[in-house]
Every structure is written in structure tokens, then in C-alpha cells.
N, C-alpha and C. Protein backbone atom coordinates (compact mmCIF):
# COMPACT_ATOMS: atom_id res chain seq x y z
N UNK A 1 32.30 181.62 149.07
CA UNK A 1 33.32 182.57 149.50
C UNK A 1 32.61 183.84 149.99
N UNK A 2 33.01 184.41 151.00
CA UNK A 2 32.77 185.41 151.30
C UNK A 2 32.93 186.80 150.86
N UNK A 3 32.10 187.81 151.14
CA UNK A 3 32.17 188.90 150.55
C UNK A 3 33.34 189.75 150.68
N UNK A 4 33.84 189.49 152.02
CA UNK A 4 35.21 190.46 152.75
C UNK A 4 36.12 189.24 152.07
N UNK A 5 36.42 188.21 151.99
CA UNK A 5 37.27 187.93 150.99
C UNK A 5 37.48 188.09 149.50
N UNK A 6 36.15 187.86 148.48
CA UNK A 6 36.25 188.61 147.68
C UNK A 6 37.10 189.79 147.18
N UNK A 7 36.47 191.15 148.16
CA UNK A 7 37.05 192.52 148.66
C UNK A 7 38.33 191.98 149.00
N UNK A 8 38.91 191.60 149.51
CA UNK A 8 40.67 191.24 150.06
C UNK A 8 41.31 190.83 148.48
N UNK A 9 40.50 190.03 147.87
CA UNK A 9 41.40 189.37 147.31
C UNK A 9 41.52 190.75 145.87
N UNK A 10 40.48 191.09 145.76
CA UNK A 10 40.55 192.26 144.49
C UNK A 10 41.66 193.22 144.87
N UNK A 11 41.64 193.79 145.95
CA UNK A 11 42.28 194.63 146.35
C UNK A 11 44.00 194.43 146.16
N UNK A 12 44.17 193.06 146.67
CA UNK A 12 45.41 192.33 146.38
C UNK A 12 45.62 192.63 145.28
N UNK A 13 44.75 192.05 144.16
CA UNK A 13 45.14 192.37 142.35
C UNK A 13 44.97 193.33 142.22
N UNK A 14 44.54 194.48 142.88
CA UNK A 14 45.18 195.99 142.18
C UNK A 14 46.45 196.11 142.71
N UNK A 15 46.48 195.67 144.06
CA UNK A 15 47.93 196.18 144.61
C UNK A 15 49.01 195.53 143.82
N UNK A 16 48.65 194.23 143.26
CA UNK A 16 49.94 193.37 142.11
C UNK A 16 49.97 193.87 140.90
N UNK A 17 48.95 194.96 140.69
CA UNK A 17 48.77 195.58 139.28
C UNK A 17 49.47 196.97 139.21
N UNK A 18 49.62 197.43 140.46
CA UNK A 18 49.84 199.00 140.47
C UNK A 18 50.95 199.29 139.40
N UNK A 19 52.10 198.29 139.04
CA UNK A 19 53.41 198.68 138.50
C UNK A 19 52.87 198.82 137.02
N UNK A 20 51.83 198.21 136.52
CA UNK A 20 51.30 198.62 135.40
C UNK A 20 51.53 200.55 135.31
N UNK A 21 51.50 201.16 136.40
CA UNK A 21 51.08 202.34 135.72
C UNK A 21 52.99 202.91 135.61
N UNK A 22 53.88 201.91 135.95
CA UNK A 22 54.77 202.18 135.22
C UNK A 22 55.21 201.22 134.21
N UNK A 23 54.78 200.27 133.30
CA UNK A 23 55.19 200.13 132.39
C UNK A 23 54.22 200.23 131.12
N UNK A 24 52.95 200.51 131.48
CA UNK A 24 52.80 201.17 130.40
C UNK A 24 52.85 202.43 129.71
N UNK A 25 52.56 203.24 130.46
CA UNK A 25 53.47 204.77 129.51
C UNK A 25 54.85 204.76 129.11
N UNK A 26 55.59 203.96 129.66
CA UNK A 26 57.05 203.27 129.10
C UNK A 26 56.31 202.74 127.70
N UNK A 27 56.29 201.80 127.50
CA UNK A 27 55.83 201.16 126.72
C UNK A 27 55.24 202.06 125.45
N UNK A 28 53.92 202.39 125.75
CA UNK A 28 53.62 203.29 124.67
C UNK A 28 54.32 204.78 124.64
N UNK A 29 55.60 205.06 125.19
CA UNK A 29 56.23 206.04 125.25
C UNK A 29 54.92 207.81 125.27
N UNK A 30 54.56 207.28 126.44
CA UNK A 30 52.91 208.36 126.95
C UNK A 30 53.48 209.35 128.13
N UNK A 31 55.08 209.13 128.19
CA UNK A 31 55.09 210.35 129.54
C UNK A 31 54.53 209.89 130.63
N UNK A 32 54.14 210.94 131.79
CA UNK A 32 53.54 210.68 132.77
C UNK A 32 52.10 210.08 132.78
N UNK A 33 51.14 209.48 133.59
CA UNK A 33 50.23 208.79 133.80
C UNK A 33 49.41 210.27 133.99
N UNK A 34 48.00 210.19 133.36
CA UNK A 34 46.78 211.30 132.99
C UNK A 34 46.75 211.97 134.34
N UNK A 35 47.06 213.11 134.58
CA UNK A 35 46.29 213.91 135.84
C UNK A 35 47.07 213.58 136.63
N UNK A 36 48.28 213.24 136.58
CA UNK A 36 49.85 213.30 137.50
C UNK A 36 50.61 214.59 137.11
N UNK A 37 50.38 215.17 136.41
CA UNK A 37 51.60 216.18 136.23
C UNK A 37 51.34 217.18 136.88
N UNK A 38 52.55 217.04 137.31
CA UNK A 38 53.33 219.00 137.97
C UNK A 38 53.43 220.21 137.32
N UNK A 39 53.31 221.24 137.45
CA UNK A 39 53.14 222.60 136.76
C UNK A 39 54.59 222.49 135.84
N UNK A 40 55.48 222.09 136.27
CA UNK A 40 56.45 222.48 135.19
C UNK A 40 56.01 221.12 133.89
N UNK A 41 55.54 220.19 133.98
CA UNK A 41 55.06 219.26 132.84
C UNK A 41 53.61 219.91 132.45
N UNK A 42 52.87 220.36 133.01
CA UNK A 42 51.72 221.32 132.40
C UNK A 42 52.02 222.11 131.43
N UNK A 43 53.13 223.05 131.75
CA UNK A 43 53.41 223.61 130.81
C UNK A 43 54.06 223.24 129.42
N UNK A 44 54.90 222.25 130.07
CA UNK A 44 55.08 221.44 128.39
C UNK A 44 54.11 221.41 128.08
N UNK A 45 52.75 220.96 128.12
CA UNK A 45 51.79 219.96 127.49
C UNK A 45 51.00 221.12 126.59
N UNK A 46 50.38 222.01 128.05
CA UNK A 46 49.68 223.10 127.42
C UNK A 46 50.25 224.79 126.85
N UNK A 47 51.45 224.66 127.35
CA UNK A 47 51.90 225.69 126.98
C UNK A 47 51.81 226.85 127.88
N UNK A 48 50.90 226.89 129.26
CA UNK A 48 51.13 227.69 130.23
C UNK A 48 50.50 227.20 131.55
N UNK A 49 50.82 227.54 132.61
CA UNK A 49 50.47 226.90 134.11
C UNK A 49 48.98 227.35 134.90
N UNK A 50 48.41 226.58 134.49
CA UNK A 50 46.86 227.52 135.47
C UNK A 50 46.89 228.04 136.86
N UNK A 51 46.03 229.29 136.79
CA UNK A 51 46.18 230.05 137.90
C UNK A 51 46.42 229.16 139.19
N UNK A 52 45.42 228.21 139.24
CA UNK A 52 45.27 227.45 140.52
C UNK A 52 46.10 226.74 140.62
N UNK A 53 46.91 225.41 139.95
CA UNK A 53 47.76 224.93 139.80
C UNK A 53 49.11 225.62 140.34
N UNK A 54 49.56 226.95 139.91
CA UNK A 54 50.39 227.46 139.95
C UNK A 54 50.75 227.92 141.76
N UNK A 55 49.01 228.54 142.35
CA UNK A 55 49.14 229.48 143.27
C UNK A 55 49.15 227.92 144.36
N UNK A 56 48.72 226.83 144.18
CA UNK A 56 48.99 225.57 144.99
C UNK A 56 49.76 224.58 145.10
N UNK A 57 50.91 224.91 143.87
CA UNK A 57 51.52 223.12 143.87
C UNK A 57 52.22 223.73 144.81
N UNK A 58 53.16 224.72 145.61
CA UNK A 58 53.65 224.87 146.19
C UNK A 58 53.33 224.78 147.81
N UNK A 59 51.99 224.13 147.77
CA UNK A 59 51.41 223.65 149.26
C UNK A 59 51.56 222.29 149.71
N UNK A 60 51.80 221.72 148.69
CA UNK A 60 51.77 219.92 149.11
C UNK A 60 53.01 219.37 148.24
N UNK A 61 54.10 218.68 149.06
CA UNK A 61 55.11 218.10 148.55
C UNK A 61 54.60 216.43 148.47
N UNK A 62 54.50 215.51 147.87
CA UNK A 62 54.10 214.29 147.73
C UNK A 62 55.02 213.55 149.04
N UNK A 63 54.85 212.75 149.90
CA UNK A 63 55.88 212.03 150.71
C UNK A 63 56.63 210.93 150.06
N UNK A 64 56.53 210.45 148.76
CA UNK A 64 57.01 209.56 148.08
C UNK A 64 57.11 210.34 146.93
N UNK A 65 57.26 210.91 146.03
CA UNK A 65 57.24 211.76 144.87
C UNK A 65 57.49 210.50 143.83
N UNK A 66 56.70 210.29 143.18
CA UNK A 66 56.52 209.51 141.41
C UNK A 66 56.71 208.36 142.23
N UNK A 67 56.56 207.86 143.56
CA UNK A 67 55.86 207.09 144.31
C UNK A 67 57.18 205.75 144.30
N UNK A 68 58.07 206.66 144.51
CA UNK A 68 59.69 205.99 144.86
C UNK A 68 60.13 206.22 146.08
N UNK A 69 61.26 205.72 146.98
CA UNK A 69 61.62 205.95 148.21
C UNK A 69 63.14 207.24 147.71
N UNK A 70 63.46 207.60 148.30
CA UNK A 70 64.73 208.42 148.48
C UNK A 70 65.48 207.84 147.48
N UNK A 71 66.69 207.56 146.92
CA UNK A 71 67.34 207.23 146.27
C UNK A 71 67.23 206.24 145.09
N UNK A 72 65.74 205.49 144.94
CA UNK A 72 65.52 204.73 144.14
C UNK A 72 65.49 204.88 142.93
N UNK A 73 65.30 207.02 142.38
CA UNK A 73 64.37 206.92 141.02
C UNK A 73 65.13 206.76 140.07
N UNK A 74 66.53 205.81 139.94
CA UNK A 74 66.75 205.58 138.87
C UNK A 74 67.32 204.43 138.96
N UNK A 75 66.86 203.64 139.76
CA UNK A 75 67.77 201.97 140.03
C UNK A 75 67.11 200.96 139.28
N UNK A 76 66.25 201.33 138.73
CA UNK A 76 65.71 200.29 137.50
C UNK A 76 64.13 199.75 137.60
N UNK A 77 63.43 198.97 137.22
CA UNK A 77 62.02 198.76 136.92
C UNK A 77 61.94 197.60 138.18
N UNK A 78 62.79 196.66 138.88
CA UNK A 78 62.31 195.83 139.44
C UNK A 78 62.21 196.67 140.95
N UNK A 79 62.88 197.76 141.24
CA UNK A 79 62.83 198.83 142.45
C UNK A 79 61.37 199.42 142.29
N UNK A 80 61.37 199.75 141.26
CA UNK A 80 60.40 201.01 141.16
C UNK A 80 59.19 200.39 141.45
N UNK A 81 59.01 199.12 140.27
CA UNK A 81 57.52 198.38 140.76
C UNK A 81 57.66 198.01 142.07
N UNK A 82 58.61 197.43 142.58
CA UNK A 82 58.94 197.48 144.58
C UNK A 82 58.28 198.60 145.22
N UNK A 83 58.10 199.23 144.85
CA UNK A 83 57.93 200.95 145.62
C UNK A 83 56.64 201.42 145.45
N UNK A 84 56.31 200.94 143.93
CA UNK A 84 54.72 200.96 143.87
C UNK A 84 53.93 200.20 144.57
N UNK A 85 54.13 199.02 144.55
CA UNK A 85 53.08 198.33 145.39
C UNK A 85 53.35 198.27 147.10
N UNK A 86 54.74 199.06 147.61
CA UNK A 86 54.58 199.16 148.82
C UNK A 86 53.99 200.53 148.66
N UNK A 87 53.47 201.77 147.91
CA UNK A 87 53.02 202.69 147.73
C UNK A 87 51.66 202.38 148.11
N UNK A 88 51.37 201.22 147.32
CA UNK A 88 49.44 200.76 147.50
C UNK A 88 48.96 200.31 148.69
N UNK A 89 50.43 199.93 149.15
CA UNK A 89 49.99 199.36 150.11
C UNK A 89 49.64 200.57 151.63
N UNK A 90 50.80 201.15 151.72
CA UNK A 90 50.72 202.06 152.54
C UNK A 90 49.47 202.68 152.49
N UNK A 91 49.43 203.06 151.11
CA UNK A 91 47.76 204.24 150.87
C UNK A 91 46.87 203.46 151.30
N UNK A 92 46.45 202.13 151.43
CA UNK A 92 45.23 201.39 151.52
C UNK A 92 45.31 201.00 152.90
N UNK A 93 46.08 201.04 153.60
CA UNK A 93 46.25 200.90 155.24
C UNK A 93 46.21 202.28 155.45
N UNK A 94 46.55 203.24 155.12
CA UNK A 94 45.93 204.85 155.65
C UNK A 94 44.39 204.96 155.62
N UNK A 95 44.12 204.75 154.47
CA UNK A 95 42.51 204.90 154.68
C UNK A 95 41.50 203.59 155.37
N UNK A 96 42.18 202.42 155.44
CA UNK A 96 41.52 201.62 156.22
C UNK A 96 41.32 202.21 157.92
N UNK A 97 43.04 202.52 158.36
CA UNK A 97 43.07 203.50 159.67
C UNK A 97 42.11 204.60 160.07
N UNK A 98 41.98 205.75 158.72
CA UNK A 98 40.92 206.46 158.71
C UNK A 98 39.62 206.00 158.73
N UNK A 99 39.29 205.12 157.75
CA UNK A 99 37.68 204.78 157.71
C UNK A 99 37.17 204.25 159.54
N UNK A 100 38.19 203.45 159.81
CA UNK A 100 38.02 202.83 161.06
C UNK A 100 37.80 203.62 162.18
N UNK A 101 38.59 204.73 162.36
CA UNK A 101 38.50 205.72 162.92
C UNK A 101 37.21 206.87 162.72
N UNK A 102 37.11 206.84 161.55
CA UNK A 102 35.64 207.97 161.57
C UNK A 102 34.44 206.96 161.77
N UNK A 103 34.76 205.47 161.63
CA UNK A 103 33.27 204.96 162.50
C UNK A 103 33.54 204.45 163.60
N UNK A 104 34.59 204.86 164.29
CA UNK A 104 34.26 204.69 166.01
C UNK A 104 33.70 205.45 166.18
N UNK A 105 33.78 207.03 165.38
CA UNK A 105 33.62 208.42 166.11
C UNK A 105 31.84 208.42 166.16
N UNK A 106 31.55 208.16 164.51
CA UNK A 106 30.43 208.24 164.36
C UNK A 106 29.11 206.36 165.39
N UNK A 107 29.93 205.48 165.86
CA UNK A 107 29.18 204.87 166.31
C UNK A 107 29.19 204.89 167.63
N UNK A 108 29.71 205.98 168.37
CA UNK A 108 30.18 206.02 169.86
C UNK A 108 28.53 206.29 170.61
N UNK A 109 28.11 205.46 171.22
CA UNK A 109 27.10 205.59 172.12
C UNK A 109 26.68 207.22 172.86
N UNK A 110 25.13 207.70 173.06
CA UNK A 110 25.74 208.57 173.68
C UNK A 110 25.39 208.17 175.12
N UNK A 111 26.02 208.69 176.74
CA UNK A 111 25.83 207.91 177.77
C UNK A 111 24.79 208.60 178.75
């Protein structure tokens, strides 16, 4: 088997795995997933909002937020894992687009 299949096929089993990261903090009742939270769950946790945190979350809105479509975030676990792995999927075709793109740039002949 080949190496780029290999790579295809792993990639696949993360993308069939992604919904893991919603049922297990369900499960062990853990809240949000480590290094996901928003300043207003920061402050639950720690008790106040860090400077940086504070002076930036207001720069970047997520395009999927908790990585659901528009109306989904409460239609149940077989939506949500739906949404995650079209989530993985999207993200892993963005950066394939990108990678592809910064080595045309960088392999462009010069004439």
C-alpha cells in the first residue's frame, strides 16, 4: 500500500472520529473540550478574563461556532456529529487548497 493512501485513509479515521470530541465531555460531564473556551467560560473556570483574551475575542467570530451550522445547536447528537465531521472536512480541504497554493507559489520557475 502506498504512502498517500495510508495518509488518506488515517485522515478518514480522524474525520470518523471527530464526534468523539462531542461525546466525550458529555460523557464524563468535562464541559467544553481543553483550550476551546470563550472569555465568558474563562471566567467561570478561572475566575477572571486575561488581558489578551479579553482585548481579542472580539476580533474573530468562528464561521461555524461549537462547529454546528445555523440552527442545529440543539437538534440532538446525530446532527451535531453530522456537522462535526462536515467541520473536518471543510478544515482539511482549506488547508489542502492552501498548502497547494503556497507550493505553486514557491515552485514557480523563474523565466
Amino acid at each position: 500500500m502506498k504512502i498517500t493512501t495510508k495518509f488518506l485513509i488515517g485522515i478518514a479515521a480522524l474525520v470518523a472520529l471527530s464526534p468523539l470530541g462531542l461525546l466525550l465531555p458529555a460523557h464524563f460531564k468535562a464541559g467544553g473540550a481543553w483550550g476551546e473556551w470563550g472569555a465568558d467560560e474563562m471566567q467561570k473556570l478561572v475566575g477572571y478574563v486575561p488581558k489578551g483574551l479579553a482585548k481579542l475575542s472580539s476580533l474573530w467570530s468562528a464561521p461555524m461556532p461549537d462547529y454546528a451550522f445555523k440552527g442545529w445547536e440543539g437538534k440532538g447528537l446525530s446532527r451535531l456529529s453530522f456537522a462535526y465531521i462536515i467541520s473536518a472536512i471543510v478544515g482539511i480541504g482549506i488547508i489542502v487548497l492552501v498548502m497547494i497554493g503556497i507550493g505553486k507559489l514557491l515552485s514557480k520557475k523563474d523565466d
